[in-house]
N, C-alpha and C. Protein backbone atom coordinates (compact mmCIF):
# COMPACT_ATOMS: atom_id res chain seq x y z
N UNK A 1 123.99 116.71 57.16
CA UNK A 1 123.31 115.61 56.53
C UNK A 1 122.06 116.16 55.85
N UNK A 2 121.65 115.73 54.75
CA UNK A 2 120.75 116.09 53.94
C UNK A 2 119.50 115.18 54.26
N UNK A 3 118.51 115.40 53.40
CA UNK A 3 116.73 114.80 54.06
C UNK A 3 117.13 114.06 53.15
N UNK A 4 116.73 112.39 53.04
CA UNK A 4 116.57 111.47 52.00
C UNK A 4 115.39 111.63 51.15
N UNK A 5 114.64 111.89 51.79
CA UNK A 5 113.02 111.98 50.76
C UNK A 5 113.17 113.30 50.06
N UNK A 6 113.47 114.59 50.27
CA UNK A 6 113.98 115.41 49.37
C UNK A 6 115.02 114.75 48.53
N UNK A 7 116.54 114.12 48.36
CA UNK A 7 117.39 113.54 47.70
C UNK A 7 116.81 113.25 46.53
N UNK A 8 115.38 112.30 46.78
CA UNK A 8 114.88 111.88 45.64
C UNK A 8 114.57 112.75 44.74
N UNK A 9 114.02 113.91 45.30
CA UNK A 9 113.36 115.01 44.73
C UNK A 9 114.17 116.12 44.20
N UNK A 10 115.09 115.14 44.07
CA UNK A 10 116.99 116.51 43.54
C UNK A 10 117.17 117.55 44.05
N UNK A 11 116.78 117.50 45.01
CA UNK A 11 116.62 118.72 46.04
C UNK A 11 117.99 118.42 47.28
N UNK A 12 118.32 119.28 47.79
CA UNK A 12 119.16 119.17 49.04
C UNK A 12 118.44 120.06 50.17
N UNK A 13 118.20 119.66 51.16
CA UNK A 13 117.46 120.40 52.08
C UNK A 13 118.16 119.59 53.51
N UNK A 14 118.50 120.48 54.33
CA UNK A 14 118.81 119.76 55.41
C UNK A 14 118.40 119.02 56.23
N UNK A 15 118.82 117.91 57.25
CA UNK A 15 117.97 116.81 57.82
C UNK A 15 117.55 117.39 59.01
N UNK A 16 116.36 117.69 59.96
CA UNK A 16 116.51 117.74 61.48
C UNK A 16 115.98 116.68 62.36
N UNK A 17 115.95 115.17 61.46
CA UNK A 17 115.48 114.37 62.45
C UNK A 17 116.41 112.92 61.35
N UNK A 18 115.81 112.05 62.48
CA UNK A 18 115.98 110.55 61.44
C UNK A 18 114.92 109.94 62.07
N UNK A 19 115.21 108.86 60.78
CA UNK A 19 113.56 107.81 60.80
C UNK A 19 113.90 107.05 62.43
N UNK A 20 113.03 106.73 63.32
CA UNK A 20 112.89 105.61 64.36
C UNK A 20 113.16 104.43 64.17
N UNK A 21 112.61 104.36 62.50
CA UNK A 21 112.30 103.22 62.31
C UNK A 21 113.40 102.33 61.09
N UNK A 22 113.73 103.62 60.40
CA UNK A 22 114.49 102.79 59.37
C UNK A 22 115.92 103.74 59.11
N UNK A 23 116.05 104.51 60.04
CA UNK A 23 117.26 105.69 60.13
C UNK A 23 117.22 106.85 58.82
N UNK A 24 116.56 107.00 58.05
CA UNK A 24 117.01 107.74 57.19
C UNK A 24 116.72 109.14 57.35
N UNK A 25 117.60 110.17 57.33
CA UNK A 25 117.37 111.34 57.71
C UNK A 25 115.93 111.94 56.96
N UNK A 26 115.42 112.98 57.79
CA UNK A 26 114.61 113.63 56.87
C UNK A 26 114.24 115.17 57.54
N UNK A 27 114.24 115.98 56.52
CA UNK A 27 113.58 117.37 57.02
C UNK A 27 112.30 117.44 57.55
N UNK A 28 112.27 119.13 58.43
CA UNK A 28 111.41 119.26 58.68
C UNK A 28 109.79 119.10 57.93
N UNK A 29 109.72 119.68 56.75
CA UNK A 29 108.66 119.27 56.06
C UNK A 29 108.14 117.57 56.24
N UNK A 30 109.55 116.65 55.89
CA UNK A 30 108.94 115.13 56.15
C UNK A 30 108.54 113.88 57.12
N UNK A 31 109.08 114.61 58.25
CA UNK A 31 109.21 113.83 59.50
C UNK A 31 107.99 114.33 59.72
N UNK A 32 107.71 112.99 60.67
CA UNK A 32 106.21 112.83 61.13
C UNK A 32 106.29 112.52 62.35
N UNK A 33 105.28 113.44 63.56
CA UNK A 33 106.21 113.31 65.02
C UNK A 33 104.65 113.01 65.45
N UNK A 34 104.91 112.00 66.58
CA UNK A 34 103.87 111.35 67.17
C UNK A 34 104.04 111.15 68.94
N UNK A 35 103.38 111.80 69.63
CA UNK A 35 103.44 111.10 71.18
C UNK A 35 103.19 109.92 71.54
N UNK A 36 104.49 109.26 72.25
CA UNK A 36 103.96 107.65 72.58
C UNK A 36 104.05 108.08 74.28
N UNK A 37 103.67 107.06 74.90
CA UNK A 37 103.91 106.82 76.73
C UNK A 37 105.00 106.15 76.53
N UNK A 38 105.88 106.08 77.33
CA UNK A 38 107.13 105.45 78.16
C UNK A 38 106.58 104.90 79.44
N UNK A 39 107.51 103.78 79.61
CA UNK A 39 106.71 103.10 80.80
C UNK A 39 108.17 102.82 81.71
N UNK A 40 108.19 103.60 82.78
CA UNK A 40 109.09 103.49 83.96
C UNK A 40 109.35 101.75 84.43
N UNK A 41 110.46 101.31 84.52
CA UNK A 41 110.26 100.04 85.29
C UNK A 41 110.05 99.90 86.85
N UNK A 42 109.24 98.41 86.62
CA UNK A 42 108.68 98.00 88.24
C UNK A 42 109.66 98.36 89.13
N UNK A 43 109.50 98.65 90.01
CA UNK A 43 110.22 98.29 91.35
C UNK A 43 109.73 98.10 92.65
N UNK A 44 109.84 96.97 93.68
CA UNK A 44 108.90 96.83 94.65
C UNK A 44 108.92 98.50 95.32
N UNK A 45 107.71 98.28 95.67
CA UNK A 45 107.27 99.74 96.48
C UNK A 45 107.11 101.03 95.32
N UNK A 46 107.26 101.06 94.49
CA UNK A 46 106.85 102.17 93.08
C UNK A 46 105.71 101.50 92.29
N UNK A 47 105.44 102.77 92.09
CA UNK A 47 104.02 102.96 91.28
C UNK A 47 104.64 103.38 89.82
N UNK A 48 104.56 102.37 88.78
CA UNK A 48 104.52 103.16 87.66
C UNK A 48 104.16 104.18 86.78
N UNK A 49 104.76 105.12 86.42
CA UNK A 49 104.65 106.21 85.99
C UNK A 49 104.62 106.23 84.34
N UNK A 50 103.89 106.78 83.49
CA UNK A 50 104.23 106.81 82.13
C UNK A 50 104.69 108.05 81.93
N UNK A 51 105.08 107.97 81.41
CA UNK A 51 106.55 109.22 80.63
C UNK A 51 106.04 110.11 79.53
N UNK A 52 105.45 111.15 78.56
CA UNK A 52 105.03 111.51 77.45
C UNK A 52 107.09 111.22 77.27
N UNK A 53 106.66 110.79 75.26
CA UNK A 53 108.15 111.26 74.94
C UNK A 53 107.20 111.30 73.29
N UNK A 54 108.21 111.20 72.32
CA UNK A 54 107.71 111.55 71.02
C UNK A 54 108.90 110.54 70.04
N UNK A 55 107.90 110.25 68.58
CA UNK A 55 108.63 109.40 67.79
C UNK A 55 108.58 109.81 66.84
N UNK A 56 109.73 109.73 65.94
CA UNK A 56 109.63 110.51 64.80
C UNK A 56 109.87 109.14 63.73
N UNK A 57 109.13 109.41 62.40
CA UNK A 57 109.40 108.79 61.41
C UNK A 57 109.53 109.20 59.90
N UNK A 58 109.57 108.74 58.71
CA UNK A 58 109.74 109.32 57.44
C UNK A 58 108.64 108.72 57.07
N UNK A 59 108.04 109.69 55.85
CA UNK A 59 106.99 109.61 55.06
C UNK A 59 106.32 107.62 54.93
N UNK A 60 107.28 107.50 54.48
CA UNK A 60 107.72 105.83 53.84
C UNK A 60 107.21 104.72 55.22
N UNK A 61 108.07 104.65 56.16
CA UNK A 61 107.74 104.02 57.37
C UNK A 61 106.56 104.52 57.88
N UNK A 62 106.13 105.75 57.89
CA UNK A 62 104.55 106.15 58.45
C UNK A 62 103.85 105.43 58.10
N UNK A 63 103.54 105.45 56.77
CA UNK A 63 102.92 104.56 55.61
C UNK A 63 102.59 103.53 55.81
N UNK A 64 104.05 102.99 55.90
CA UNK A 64 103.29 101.18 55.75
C UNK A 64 103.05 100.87 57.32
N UNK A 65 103.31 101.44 58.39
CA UNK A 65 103.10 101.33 59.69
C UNK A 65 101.03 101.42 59.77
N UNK A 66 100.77 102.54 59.32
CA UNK A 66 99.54 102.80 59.24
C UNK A 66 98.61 101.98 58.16
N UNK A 67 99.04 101.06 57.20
CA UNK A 67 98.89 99.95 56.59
C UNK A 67 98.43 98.68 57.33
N UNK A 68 99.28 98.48 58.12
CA UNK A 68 98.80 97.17 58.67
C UNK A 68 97.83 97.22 59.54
């Protein structure tokens, strides 16, 4: 699978991720990787734990995410 945001750019470059948010593949150069927490569910007698994990998105969805 090829990067969509290169596509535009008549370029073919291979994908190593997809958007989180809106699926569209994108290369390394365009993906944008961010640490969120994960949050374990309740259970009587457990203590919740948060999780590191990571989110990836494309140029485009970064954008207007950081917009609002």
């Amino acid at each position: 699978m090829n990067c969509y945001e290169c596509n535009q750019l008549d370029r073919a470059t291979d994908a190593v991720a997809v958007c989180n948010v809106c699926g569209a593949a994108v290369c390394a150069e365009h993906v944008h990787t961010e640490p969120v927490q994960m949050r374990g569910p309740a259970q009587p007698g457990k203590v919740i734990h948060s999780r590191p994990a990571r989110r990836l998105t494309c140029p485009v969805c970064r954008t207007a995410e950081k917009a609002t």
